[in-house]
N, C-alpha and C. Protein backbone atom coordinates (compact mmCIF):
# COMPACT_ATOMS: atom_id res chain seq x y z
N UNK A 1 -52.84 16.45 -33.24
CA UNK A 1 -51.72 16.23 -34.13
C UNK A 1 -52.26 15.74 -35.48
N UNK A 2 -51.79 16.48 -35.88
CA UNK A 2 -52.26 15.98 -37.71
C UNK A 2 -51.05 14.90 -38.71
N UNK A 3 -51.37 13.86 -39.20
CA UNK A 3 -50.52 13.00 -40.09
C UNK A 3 -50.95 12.77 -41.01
N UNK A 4 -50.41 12.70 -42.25
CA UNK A 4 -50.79 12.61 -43.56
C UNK A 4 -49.13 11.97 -44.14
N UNK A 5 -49.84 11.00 -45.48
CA UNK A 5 -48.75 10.69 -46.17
C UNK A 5 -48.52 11.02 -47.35
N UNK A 6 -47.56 11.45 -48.06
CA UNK A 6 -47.37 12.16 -49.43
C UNK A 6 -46.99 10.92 -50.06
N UNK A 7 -47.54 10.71 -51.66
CA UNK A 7 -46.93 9.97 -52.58
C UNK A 7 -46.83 10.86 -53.87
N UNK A 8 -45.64 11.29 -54.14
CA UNK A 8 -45.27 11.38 -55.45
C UNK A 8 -46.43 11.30 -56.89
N UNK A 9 -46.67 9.66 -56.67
CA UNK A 9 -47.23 9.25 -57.86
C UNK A 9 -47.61 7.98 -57.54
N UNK A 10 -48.71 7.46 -57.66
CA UNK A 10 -49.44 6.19 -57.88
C UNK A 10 -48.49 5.15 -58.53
N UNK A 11 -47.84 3.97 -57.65
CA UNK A 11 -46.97 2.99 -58.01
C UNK A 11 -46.80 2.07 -57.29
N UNK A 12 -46.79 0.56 -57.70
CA UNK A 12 -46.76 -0.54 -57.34
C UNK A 12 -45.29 -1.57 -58.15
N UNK A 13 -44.68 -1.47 -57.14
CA UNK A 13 -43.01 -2.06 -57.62
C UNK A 13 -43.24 -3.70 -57.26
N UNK A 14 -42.62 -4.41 -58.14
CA UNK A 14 -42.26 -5.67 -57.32
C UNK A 14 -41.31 -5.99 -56.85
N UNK A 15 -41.46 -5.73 -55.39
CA UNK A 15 -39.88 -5.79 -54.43
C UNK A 15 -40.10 -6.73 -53.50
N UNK A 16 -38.91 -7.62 -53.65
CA UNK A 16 -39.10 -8.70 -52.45
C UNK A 16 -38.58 -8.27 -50.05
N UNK A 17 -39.46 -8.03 -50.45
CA UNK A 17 -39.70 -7.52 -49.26
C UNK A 17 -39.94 -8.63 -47.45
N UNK A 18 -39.31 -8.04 -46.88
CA UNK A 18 -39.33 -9.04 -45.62
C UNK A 18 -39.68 -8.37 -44.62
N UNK A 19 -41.11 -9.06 -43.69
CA UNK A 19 -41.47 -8.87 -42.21
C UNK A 19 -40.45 -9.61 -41.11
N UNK A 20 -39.14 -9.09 -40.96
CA UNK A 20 -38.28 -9.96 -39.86
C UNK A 20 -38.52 -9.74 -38.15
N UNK A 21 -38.85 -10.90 -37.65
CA UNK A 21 -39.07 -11.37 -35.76
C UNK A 21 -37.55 -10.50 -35.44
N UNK A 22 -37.42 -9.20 -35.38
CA UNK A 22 -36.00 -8.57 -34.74
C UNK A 22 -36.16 -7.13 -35.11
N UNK A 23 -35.10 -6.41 -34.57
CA UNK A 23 -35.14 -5.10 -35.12
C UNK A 23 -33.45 -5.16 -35.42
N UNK A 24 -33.09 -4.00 -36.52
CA UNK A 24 -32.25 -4.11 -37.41
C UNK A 24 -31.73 -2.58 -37.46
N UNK A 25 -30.65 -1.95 -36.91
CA UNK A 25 -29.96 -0.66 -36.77
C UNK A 25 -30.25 -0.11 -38.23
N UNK A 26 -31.12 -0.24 -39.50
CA UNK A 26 -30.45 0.11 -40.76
C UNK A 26 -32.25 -0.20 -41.27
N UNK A 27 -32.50 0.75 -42.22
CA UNK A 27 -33.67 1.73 -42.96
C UNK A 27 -33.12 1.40 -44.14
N UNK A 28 -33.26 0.58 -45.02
CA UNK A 28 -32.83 1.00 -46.61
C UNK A 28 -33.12 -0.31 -47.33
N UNK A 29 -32.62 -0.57 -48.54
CA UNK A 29 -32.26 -1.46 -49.22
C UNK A 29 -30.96 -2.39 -48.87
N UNK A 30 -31.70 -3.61 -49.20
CA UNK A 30 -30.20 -4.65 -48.39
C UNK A 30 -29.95 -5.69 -49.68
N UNK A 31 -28.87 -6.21 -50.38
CA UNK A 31 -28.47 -7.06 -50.68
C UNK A 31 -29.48 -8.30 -50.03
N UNK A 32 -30.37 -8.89 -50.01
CA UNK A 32 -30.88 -10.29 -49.56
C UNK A 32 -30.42 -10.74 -50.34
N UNK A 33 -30.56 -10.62 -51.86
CA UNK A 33 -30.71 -12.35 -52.59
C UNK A 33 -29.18 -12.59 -52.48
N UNK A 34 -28.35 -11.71 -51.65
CA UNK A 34 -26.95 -12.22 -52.13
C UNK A 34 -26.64 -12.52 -50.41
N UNK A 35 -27.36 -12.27 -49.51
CA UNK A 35 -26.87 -12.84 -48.05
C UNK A 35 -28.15 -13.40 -47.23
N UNK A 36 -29.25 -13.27 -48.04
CA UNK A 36 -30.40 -14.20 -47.52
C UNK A 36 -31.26 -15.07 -48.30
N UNK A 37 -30.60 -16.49 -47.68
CA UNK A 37 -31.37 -17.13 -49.10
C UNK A 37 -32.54 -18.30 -48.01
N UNK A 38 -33.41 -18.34 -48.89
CA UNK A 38 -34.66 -19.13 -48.31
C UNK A 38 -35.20 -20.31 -49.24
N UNK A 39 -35.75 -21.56 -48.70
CA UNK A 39 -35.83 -22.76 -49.01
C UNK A 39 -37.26 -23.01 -48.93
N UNK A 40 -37.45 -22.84 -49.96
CA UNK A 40 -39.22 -23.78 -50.07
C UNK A 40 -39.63 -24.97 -49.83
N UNK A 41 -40.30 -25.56 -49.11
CA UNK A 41 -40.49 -27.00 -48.85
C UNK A 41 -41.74 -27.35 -49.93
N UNK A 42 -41.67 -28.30 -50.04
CA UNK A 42 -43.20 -28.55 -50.96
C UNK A 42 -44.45 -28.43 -50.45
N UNK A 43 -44.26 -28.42 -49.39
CA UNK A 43 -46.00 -27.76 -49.19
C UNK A 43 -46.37 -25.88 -49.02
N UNK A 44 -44.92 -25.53 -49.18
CA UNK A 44 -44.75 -23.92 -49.30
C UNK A 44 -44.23 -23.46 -48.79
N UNK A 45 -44.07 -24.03 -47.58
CA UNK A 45 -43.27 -23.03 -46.29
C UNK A 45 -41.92 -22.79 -46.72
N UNK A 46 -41.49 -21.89 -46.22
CA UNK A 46 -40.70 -21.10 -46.54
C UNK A 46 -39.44 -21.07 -45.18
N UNK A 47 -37.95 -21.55 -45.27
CA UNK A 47 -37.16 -22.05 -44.61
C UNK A 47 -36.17 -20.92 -44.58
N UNK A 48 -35.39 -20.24 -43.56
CA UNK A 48 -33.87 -19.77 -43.69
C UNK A 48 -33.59 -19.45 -42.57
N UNK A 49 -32.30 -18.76 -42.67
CA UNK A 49 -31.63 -18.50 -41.53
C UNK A 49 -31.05 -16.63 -41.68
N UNK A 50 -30.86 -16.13 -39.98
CA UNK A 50 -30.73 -15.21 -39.91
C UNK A 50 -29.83 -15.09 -39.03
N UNK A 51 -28.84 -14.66 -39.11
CA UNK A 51 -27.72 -14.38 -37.70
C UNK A 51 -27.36 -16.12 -37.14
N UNK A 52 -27.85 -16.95 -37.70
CA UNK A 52 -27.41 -18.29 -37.49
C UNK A 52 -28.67 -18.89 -36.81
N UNK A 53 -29.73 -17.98 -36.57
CA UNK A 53 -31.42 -18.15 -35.94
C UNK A 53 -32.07 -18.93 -37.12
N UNK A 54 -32.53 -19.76 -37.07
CA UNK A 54 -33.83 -20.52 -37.60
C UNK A 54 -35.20 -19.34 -38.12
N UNK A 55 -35.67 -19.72 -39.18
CA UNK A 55 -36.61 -18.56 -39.09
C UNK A 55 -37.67 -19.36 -40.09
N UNK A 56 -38.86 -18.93 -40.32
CA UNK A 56 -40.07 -19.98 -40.58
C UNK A 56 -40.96 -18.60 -41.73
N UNK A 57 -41.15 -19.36 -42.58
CA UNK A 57 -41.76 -17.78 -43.20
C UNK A 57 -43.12 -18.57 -43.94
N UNK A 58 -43.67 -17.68 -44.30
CA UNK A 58 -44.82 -17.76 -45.56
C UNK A 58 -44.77 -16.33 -46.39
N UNK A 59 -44.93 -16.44 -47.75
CA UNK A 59 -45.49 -15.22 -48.24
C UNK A 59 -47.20 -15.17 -48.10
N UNK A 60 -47.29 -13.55 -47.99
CA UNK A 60 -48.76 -13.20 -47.68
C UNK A 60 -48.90 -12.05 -48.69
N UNK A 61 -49.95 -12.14 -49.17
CA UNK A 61 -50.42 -11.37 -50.57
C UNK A 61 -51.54 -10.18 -50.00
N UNK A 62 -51.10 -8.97 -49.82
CA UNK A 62 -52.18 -8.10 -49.77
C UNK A 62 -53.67 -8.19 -50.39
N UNK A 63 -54.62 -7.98 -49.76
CA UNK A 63 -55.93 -8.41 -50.06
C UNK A 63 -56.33 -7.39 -51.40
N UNK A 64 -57.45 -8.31 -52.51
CA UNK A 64 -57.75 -7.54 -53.13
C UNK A 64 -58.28 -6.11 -53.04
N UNK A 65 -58.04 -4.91 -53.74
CA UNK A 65 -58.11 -4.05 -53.33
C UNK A 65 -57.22 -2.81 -52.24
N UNK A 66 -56.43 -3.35 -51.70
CA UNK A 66 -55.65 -2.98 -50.39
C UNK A 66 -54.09 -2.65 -51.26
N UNK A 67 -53.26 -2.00 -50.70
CA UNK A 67 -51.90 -1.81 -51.43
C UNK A 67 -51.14 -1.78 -50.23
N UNK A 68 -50.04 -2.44 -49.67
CA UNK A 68 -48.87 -2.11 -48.62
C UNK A 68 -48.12 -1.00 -48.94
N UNK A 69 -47.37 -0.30 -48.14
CA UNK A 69 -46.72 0.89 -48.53
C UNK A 69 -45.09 0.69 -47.43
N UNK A 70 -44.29 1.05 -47.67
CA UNK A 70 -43.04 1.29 -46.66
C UNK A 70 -42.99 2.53 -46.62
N UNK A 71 -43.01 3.62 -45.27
CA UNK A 71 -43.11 4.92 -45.34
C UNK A 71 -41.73 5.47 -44.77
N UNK A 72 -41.72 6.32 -45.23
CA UNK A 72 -40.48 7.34 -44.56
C UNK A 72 -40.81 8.21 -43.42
N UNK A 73 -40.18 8.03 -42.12
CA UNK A 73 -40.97 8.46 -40.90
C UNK A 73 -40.48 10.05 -40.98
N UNK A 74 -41.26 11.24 -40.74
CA UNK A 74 -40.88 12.40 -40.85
C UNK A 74 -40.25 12.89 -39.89
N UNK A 75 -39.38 13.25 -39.99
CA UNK A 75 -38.52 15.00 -39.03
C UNK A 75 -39.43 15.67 -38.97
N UNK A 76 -39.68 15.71 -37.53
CA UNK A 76 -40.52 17.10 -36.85
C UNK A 76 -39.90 17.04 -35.73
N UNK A 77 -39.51 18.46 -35.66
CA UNK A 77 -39.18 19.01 -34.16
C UNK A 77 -40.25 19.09 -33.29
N UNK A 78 -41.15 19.47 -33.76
CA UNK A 78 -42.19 19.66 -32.50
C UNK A 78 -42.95 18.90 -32.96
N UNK A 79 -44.10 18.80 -31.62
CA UNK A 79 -45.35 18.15 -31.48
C UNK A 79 -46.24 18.11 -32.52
N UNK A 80 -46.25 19.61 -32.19
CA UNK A 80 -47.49 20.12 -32.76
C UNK A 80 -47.88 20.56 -34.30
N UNK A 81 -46.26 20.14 -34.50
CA UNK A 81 -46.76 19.94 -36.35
C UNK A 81 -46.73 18.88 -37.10
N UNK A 82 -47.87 19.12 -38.20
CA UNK A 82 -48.19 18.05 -38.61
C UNK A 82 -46.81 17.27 -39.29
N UNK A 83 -47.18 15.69 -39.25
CA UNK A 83 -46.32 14.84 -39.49
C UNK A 83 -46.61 14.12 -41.03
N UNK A 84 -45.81 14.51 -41.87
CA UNK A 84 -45.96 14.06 -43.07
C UNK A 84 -44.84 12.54 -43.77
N UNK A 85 -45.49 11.45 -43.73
CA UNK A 85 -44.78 9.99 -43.38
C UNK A 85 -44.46 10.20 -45.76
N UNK A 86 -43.35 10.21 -46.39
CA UNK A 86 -43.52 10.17 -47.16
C UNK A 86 -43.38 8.20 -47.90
N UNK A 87 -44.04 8.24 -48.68
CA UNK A 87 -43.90 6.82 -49.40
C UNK A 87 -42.66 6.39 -50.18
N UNK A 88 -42.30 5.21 -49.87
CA UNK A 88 -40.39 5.11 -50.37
C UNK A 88 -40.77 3.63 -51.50
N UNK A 89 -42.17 3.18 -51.26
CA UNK A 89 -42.36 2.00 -52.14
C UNK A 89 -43.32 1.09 -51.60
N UNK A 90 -44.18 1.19 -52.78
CA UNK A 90 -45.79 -0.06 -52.38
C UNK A 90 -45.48 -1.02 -52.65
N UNK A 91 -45.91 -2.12 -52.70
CA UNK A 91 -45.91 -3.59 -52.64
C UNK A 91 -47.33 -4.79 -52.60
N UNK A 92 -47.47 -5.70 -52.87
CA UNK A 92 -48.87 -6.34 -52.90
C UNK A 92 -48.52 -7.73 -52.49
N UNK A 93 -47.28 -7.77 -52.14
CA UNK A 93 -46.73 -9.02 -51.07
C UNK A 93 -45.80 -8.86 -50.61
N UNK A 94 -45.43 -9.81 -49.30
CA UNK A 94 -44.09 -9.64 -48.18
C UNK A 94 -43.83 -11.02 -48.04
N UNK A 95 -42.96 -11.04 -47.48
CA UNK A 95 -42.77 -12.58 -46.77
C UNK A 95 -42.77 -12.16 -44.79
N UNK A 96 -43.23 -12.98 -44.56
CA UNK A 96 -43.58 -13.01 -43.53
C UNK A 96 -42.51 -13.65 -42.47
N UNK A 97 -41.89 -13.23 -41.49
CA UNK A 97 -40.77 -14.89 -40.90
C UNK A 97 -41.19 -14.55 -39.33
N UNK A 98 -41.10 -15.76 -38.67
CA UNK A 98 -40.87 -16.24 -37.23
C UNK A 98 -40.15 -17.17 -37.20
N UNK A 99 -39.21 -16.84 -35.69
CA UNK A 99 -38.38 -17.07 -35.30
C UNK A 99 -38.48 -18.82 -34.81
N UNK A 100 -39.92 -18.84 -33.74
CA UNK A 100 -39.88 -20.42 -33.54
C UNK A 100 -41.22 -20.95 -34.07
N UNK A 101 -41.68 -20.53 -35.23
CA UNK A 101 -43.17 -20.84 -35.39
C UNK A 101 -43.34 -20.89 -36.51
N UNK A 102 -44.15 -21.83 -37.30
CA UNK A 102 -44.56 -21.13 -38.58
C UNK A 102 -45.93 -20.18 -38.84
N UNK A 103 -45.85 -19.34 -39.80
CA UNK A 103 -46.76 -17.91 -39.32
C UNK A 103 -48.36 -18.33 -39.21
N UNK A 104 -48.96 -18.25 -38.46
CA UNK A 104 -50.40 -18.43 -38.36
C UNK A 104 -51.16 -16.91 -38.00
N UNK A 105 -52.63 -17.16 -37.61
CA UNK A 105 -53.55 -16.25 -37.92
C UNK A 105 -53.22 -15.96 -36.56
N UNK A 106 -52.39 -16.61 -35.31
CA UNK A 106 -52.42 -16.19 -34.16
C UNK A 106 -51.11 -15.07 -34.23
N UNK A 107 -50.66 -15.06 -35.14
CA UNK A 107 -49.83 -13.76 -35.52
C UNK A 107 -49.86 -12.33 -35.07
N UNK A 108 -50.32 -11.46 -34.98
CA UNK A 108 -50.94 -10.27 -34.45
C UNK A 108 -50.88 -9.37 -35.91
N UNK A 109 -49.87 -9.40 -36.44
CA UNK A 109 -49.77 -8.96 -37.96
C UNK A 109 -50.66 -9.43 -38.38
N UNK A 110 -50.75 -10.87 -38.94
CA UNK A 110 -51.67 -11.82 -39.61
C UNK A 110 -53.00 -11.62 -39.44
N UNK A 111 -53.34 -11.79 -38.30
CA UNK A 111 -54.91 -11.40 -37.41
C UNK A 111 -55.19 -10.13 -38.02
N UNK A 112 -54.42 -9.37 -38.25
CA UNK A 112 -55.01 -7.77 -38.36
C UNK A 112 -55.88 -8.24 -39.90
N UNK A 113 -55.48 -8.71 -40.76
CA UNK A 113 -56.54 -8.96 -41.91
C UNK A 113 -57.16 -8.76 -41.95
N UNK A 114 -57.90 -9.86 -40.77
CA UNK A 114 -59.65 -10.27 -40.96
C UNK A 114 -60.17 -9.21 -40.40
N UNK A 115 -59.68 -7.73 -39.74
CA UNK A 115 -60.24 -6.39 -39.22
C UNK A 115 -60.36 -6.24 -41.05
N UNK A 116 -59.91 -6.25 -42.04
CA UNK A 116 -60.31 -6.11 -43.51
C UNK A 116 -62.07 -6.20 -43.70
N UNK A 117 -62.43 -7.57 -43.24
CA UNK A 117 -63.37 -8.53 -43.73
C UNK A 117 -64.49 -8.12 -42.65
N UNK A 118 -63.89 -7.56 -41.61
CA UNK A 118 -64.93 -7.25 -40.37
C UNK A 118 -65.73 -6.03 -40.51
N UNK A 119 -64.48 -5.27 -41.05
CA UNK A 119 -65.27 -3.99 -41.31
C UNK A 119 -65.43 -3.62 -42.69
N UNK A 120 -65.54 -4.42 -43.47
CA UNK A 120 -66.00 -4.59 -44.72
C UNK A 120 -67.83 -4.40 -44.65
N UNK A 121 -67.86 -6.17 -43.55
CA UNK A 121 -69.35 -6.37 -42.73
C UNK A 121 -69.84 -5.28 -42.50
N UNK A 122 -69.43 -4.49 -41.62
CA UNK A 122 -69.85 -3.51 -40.88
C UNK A 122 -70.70 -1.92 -41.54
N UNK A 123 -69.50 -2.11 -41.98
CA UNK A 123 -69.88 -0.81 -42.99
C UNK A 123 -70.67 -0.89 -44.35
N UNK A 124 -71.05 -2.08 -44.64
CA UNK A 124 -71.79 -2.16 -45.95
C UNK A 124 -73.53 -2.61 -45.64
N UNK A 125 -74.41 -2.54 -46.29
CA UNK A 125 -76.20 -2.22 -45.97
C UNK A 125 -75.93 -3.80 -45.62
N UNK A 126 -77.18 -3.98 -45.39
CA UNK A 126 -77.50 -5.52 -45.12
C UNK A 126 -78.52 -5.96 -46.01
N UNK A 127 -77.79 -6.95 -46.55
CA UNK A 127 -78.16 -8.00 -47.90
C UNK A 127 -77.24 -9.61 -47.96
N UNK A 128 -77.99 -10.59 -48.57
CA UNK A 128 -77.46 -12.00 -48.41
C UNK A 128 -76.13 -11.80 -48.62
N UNK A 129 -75.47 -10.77 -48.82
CA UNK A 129 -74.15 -11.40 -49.56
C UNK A 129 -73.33 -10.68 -48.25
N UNK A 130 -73.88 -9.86 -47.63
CA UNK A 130 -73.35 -9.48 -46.21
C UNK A 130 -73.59 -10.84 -45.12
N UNK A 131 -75.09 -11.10 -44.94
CA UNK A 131 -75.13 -12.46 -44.44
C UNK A 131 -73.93 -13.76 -44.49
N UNK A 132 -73.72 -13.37 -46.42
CA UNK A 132 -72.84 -14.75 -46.22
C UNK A 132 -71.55 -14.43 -46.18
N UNK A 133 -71.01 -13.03 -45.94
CA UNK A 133 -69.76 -12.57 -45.80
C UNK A 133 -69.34 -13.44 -44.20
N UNK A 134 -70.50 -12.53 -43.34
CA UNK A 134 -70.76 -12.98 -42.11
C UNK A 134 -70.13 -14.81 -41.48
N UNK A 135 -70.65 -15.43 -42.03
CA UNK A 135 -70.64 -16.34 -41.62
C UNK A 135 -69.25 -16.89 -42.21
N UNK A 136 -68.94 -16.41 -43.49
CA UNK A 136 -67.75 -17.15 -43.62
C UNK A 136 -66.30 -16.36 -42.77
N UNK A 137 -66.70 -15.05 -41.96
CA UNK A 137 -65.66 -14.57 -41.10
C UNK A 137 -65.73 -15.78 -39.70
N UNK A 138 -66.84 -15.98 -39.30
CA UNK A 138 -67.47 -16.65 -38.06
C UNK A 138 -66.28 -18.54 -38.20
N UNK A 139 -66.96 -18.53 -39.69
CA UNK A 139 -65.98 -19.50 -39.90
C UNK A 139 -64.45 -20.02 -39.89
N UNK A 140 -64.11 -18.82 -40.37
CA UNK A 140 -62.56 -18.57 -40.44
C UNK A 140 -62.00 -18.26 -38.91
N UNK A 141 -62.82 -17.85 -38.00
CA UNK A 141 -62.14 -17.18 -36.50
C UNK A 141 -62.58 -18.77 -35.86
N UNK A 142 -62.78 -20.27 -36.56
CA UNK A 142 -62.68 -20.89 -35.81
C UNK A 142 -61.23 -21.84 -35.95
């Protein structure tokens, strides 16, 4: 099976965008700032409510280099043709929410990052600055 994604044109919007703990009957653009409002505490975290649920957020900033995308899942009747996901809008931050937690690296979203930083390691020659990439991943997975 072959997948590929089409973009139009090279673009980075600033849209406030949300990772929500639920699934949601509806694909589109939503009114938030006018039915979801969220509370910053001073050390950052990020406070609101959803359906009357508690919810715990942080914003998370796509890594240098890296771009998020929201894709449009394709219509294919069959299998066996290729699946073309088109792009509806990039982004270079989200907010992040859980339901009883505030978001950590034990996240499974979150965690996926440091696969960034791992195979950064991996794939690049070996020189001190790989060494000290190294150790500061070793560091961070404690």
């Amino acid at each position: 099976m072959v997948t590929y994604v089409k973009a139009d044109e090279p673009f980075v919007e600033e849209n406030n965008l949300h990772y929500m703990p639920c699934q949601i009957a509806y694909n589109g653009k939503a009114k938030t700032s006018a039915y979801f409002e969220e509370i910053i505490g001073s050390d950052g975290t990020k406070n609101a409510s959803f359906r009357g649920r508690p919810l715990h957020g942080q914003e998370i900033n796509i890594p240098k280099g890296y771009c998020g995308y929201v894709l449009k899942k394709p219509d294919v009747s069959f299998p066996s043709q290729p699946k073309a996901y088109q792009v509806q809008q990039s982004f270079k931050k989200f907010n992040f929410w859980n339901l009883d937690r505030i978001p950590s690296k034990n996240d499974n979203l979150l965690s996926a990052f440091d696969w960034l930083d791992v195979s950064e390691v991996l794939h690049s020659s070996s020189s001190p600055q790989k060494e000290e990439k190294t150790q500061n991943i070793k560091s961070n997975r404690k």
